[in-house]
N, C-alpha and C. Protein backbone atom coordinates (compact mmCIF):
# COMPACT_ATOMS: atom_id res chain seq x y z
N UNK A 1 -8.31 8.90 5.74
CA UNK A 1 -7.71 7.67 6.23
C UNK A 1 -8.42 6.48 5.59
N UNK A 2 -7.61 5.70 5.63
CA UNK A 2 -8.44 3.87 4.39
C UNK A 2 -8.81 3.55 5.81
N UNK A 3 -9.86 2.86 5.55
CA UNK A 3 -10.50 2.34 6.01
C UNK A 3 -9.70 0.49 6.68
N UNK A 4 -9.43 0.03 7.98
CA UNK A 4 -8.53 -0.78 7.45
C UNK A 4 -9.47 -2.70 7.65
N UNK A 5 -10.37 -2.31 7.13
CA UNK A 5 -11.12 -3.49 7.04
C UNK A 5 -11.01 -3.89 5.58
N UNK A 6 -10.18 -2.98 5.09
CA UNK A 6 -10.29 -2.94 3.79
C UNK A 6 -9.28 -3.92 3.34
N UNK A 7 -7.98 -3.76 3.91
CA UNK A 7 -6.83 -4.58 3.48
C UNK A 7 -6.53 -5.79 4.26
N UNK A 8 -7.35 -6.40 4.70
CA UNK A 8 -7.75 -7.79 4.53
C UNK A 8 -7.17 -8.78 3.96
N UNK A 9 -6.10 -9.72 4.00
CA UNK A 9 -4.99 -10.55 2.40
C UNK A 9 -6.75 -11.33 1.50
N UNK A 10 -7.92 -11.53 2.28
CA UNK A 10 -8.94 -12.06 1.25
C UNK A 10 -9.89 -11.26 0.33
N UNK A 11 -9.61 -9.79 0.83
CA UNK A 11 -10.15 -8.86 0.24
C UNK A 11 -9.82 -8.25 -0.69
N UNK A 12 -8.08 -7.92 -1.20
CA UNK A 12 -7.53 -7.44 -1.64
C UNK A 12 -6.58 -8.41 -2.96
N UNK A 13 -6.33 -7.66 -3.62
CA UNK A 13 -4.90 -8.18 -4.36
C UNK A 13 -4.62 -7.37 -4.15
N UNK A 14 -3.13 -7.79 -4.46
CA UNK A 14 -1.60 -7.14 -4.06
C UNK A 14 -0.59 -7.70 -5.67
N UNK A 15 0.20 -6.64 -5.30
CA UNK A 15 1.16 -7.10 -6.91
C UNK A 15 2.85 -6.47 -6.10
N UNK A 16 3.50 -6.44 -6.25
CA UNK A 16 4.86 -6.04 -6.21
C UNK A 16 5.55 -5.26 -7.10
N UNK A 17 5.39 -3.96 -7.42
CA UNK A 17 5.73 -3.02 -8.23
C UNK A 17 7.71 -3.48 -7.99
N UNK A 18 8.41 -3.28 -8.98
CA UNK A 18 9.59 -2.96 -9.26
C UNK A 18 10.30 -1.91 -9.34
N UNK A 19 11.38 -1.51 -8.85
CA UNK A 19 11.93 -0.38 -8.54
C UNK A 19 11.99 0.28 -10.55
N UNK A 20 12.26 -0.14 -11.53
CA UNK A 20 12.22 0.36 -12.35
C UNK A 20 10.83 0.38 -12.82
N UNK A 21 9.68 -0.04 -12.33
CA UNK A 21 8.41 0.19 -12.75
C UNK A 21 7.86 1.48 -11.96
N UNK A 22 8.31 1.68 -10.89
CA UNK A 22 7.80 3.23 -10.04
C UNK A 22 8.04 4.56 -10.49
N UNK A 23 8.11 4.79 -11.20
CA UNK A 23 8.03 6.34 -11.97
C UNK A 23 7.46 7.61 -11.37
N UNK A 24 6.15 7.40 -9.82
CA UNK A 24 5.48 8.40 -9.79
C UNK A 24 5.93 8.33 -7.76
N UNK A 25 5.70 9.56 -7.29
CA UNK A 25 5.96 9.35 -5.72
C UNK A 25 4.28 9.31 -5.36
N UNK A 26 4.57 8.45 -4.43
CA UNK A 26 3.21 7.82 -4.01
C UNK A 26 3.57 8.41 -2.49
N UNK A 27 2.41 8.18 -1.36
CA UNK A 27 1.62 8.44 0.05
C UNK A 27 1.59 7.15 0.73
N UNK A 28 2.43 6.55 1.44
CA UNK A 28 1.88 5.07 1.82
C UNK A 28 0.84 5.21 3.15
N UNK A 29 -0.44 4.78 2.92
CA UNK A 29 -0.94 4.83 3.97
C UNK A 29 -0.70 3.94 5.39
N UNK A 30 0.23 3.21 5.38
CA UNK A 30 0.90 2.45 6.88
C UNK A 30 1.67 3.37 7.40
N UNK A 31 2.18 4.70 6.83
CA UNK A 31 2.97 5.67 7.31
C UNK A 31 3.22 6.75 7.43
N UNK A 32 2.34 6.84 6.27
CA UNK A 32 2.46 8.30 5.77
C UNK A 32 3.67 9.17 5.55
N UNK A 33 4.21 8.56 4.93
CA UNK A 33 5.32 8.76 4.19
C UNK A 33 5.82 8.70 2.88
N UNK A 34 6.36 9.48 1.98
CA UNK A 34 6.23 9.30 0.53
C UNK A 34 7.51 8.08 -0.20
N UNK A 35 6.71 7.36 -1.11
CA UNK A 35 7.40 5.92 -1.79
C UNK A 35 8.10 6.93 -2.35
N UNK A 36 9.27 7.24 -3.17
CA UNK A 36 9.70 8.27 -4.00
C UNK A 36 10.14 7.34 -5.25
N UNK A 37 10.16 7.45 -6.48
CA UNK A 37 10.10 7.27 -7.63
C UNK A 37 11.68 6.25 -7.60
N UNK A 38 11.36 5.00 -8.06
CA UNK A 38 12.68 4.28 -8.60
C UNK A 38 12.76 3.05 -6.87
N UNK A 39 11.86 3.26 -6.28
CA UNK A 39 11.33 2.33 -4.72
C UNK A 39 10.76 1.31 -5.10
N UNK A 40 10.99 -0.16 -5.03
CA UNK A 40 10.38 -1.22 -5.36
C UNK A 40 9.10 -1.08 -4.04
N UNK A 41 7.95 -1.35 -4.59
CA UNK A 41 6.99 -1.36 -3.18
C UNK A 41 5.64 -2.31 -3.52
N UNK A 42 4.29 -2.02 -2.60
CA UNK A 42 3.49 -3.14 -2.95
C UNK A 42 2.33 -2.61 -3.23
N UNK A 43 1.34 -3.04 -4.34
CA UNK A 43 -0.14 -2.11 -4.55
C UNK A 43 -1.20 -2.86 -4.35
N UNK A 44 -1.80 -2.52 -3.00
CA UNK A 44 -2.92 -3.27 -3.05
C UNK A 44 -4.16 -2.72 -3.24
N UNK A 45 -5.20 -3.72 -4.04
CA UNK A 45 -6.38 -3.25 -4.95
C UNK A 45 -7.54 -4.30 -4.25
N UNK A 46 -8.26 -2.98 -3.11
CA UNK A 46 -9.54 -4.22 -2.40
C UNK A 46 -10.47 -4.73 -3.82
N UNK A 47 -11.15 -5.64 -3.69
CA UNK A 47 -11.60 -6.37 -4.81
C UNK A 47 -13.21 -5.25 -4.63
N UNK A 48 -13.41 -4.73 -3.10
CA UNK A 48 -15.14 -4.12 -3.17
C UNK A 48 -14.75 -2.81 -3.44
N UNK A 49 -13.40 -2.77 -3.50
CA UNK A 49 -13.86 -0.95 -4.12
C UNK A 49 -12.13 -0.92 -4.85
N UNK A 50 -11.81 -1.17 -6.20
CA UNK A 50 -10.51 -0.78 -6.70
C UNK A 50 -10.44 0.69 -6.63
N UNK A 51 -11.27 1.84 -6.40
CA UNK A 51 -10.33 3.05 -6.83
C UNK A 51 -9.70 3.51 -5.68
N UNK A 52 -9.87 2.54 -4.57
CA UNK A 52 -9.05 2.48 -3.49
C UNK A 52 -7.58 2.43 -3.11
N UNK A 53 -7.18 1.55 -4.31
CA UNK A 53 -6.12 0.98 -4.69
C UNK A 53 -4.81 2.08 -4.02
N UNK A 54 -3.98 1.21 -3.64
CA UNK A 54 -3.12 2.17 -2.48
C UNK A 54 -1.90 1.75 -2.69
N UNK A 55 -0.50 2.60 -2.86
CA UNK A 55 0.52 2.14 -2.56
C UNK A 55 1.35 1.98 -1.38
N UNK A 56 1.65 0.83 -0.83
CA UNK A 56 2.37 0.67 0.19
C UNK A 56 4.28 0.07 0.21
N UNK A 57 4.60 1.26 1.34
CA UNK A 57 6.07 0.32 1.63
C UNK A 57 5.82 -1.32 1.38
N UNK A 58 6.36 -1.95 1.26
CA UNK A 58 6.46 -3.50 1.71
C UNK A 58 6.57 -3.48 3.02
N UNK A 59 7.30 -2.99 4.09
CA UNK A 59 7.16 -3.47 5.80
C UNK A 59 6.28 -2.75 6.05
N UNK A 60 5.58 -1.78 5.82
CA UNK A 60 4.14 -1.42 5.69
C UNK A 60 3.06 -2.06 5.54
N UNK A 61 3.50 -2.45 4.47
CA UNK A 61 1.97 -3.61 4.17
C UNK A 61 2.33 -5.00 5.06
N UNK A 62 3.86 -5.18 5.47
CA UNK A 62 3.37 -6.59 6.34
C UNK A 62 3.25 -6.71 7.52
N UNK A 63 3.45 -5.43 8.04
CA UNK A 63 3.38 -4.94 9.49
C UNK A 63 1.79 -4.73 9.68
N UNK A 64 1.05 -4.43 8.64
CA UNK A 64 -0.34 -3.67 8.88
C UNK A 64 -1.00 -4.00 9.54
N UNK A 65 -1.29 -5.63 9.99
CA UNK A 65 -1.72 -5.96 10.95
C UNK A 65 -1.49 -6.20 12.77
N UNK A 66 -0.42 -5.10 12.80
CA UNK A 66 0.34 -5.45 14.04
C UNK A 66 1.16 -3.73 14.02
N UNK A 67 0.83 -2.75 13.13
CA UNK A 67 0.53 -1.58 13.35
C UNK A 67 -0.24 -0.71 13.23
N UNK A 68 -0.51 0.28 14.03
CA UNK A 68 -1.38 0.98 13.99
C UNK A 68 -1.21 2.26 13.16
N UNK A 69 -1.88 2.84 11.81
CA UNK A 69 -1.48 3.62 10.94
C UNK A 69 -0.87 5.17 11.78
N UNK A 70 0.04 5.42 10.74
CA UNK A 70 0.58 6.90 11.68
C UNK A 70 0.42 8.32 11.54
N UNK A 71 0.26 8.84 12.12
CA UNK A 71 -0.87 10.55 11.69
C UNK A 71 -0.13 11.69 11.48
């Protein structure tokens, strides 16, 4: 499980992947559920540890603070 002190909006960058830039199925950790290939979504990279770097849904990542991750 990430740690969620981690995704922080001052800790992190974030970028907005494009549905034709997603090529690979990703794990979102707000859900645990898989991004599947050709999904526009969001990657955020904490600045104290990038190999952290995580892909998230978009209502995932803007919910994160007002949900609690799901198991």
């Amino acid at each position: 499980m990430v740690h969620p002190d981690l995704w922080h909006d001052d800790a992190v960058e974030t970028r907005f992947i494009q549905p034709y830039q997603a090529t690979k199925t990703y794990l979102c950790p707000g859900c645990n559920r898989e991004i599947p290939p050709g999904l526009g979504h969001m990657v955020a990279v904490p600045h104290e540890a990038p190999d952290l770097r995580r892909h998230w849904h978009r209502g995932c990542w803007n919910g994160r603070k007002t949900r609690r991750p799901r198991n």
